[in-house]
Every structure is written in C-alpha cells, then in structure tokens.
Protein backbone atom coordinates (compact mmCIF):
# COMPACT_ATOMS: atom_id res chain seq x y z
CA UNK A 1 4.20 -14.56 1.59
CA UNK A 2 2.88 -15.75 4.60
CA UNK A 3 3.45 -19.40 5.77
CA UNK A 4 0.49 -21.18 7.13
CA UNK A 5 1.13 -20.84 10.67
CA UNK A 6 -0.84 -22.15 13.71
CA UNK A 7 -1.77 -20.14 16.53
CA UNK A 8 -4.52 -20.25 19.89
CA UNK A 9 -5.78 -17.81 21.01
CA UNK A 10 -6.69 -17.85 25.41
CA UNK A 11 -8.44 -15.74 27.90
CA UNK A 12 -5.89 -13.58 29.22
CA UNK A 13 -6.39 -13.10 33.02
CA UNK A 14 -3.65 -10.75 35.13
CA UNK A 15 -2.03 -13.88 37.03
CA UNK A 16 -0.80 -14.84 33.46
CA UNK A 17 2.31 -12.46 33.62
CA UNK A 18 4.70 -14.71 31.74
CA UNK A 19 2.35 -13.46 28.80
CA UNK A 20 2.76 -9.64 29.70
CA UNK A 21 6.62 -10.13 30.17
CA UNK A 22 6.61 -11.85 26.80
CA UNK A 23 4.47 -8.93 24.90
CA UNK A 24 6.76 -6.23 26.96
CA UNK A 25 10.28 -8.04 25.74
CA UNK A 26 8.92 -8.12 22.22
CA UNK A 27 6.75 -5.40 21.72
CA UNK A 28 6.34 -4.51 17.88
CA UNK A 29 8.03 -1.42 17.32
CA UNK A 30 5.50 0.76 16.34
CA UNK A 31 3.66 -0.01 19.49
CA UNK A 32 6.78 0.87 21.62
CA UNK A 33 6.95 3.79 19.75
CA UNK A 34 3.28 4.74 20.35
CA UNK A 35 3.39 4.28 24.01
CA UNK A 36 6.61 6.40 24.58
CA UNK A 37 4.36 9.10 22.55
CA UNK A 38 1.87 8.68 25.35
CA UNK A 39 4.62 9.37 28.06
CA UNK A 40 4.00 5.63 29.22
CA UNK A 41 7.70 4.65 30.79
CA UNK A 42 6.42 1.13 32.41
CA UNK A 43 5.09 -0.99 29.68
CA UNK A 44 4.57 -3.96 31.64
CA UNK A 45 2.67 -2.12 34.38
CA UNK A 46 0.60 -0.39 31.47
CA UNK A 47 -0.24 -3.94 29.47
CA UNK A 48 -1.21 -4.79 33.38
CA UNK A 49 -3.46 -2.62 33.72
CA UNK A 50 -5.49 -2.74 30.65
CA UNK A 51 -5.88 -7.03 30.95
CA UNK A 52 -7.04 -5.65 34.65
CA UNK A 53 -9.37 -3.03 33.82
CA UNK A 54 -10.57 -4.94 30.27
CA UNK A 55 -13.75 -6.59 30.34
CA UNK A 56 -12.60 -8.98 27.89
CA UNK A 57 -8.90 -9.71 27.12
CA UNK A 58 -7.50 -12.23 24.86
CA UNK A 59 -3.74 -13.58 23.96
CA UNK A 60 -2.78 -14.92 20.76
CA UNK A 61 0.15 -17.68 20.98
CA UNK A 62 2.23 -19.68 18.53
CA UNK A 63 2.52 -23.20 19.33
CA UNK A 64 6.05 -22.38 21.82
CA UNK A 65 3.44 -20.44 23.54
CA UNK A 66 5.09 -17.40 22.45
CA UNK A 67 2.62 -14.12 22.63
CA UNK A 68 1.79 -12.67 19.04
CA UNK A 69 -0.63 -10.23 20.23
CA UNK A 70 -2.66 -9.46 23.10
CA UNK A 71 -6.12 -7.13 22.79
CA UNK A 72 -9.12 -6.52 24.58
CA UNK A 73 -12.15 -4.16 25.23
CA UNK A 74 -13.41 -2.11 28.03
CA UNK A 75 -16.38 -0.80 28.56
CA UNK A 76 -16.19 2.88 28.23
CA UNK A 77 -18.56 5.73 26.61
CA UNK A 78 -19.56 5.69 24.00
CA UNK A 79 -19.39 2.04 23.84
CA UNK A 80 -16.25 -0.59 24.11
CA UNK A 81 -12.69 0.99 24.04
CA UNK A 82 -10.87 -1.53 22.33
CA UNK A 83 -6.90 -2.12 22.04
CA UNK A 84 -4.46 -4.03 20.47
CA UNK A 85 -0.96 -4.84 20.98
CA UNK A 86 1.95 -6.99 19.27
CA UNK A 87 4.96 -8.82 19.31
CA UNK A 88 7.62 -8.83 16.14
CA UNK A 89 5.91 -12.11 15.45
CA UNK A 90 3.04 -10.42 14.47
CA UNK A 91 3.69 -10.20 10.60
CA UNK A 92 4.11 -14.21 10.38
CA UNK A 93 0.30 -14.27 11.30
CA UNK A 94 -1.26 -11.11 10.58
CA UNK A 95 -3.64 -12.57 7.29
CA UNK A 96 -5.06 -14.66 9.35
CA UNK A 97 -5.36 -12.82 12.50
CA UNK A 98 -7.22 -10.33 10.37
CA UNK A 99 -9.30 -12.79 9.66
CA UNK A 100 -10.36 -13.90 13.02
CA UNK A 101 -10.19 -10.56 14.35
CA UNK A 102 -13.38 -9.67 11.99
CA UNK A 103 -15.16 -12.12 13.99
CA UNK A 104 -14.31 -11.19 17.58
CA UNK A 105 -15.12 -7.46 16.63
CA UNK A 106 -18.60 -8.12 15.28
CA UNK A 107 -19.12 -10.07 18.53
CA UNK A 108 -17.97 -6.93 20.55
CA UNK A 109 -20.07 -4.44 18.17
CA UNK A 110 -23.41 -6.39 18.73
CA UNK A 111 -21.93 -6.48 22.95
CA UNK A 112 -20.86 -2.48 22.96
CA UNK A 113 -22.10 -1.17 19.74
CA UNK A 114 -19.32 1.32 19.05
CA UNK A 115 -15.74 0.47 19.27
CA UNK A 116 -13.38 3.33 19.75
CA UNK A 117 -9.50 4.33 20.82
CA UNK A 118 -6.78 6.65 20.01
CA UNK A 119 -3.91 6.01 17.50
CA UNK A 120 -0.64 7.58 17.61
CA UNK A 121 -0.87 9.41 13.40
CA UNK A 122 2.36 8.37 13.16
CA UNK A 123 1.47 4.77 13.49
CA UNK A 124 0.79 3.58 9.66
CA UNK A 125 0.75 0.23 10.45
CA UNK A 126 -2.01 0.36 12.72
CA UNK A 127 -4.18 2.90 11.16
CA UNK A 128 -4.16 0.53 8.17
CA UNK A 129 -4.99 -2.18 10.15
CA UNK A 130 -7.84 -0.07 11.71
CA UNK A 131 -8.97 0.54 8.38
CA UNK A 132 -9.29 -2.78 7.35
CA UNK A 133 -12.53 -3.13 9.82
CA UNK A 134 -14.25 0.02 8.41
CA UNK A 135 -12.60 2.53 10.99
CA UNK A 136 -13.51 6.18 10.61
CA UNK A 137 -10.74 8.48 12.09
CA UNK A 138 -11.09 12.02 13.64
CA UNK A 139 -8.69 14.54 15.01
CA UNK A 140 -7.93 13.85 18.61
CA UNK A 141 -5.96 15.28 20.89
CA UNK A 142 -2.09 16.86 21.14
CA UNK A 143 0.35 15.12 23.61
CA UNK A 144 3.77 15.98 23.98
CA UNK A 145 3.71 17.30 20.40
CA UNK A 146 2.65 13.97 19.40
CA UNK A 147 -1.04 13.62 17.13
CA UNK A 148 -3.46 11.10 18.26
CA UNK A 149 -6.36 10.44 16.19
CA UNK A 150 -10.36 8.70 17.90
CA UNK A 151 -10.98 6.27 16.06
CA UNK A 152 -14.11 4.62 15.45
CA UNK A 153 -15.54 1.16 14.44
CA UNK A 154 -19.94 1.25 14.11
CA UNK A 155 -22.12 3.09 15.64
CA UNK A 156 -22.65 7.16 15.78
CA UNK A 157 -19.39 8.98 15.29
C-alpha cells in the first residue's frame, strides 16, 4: 500500500543537471530497457536533449530532492509529443502522481490538442499507465527487432 508521501514538482530547465544525473543513475528499469530498444547508448545526453527541445518540462522530487520522474511535451504534429521518465522511486508515489498527472495532461490537451509518443510493447508498465488517461494504441514501427506502438491521448487518431 502506498504511504502518503510528499513530493514538488519544478520547472525543469537544462542547467539543472544534478536532476538529469539523478534520473540517469536511477532510471526505472523498464525505461532503461526501452531506451536500449531504441539504440539510445547516452542516456544522460538523451534526457538532455528532450528538457532542451521540450516546450514544457517538469521534475518531480521527494523532499531529499531526489528525482521521481521527469516528463514533458514538445510541440510536434499532430499536436504535443509527450514523455515520461522514472526513477525506482517511482512506485512509492505513483497513486498520486496519477493523480496530478490527469491535471497537467488536460492542461496540455486544451494547449496541443492531441498528445502522442511511441512505447516500447514490451513495456507493460507504461502502456498501463498510458491507459489510465484514455490512450488509444496503434502499430508503430520495427526497430532493431524491437515493437513500438503511437500512442495517442484526444484528438483524431
């Protein structure tokens, strides 16, 4: 059962790297897992890039100021590509970052209208999580033998 567990969540701006090295040392499995599928070697460069290139970008940290999850949106046709990662922590929080998540992605659905990525099929955890905010899934693309399913929240699939 999860404890009731305080967290805050911050803009997350590029000169903030203690965050990235935090989210790259602890990196929820699954995650790892899903960006080795991609062929992605430098994690820390990659979760660089996207806070760079992301319109909005947010961090989620425990009161050490330890990272539970960092996500953010970029504006890409058709609409706001969205993405998510997480720490191990993760799981101590995740009822009520599901919770608070609903809100941010309503804001970014009136903002973009449809939010959209890939995830890896293999990754359970996170289609399940997708699925929790009404995510419609399609066949995607092959890479390196590895599935990855579009994904869609709102809007025209």
């Amino acid at each position: 059962m999860e404890q009731v567990y305080k967290y805050e969540i911050l803009p997350m701006k590029e000169n903030k790297y203690w965050y990235i090295n935090d989210l790259t040392d602890n990196l929820r499995p699954q995650d790892r897992d899903e960006l080795s599928q991609l062929g992605i070697t430098d994690i820390h460069k990659e979760i660089a890039d996207s806070v760079r290139a992301s319109d909005e970008a947010y961090v989620a940290v425990d009161n050490m100021g330890k990272v539970i999850v960092m996500y953010g949106v970029i504006r890409r046709e058709p609409g706001g590509q969205i993405w998510c990662l997480g720490t191990r922590r993760f799981n101590e929080f995740k009822k009520s970052f599901v919770c608070g998540c609903m809100v941010v992605l309503k804001k970014w659905r009136a903002i973009y209208g449809t939010l959209w990525n890939y995830v890896a099929r293999s990754n359970v955890l996170s289609i399940r999580w997708l699925k929790t905010y009404g995510a419609s899934f399609d066949r995607g693309y092959m890479k390196n033998g590895n599935e990855f399913w579009k994904f869609t929240i709102g809007g025209e699939r």
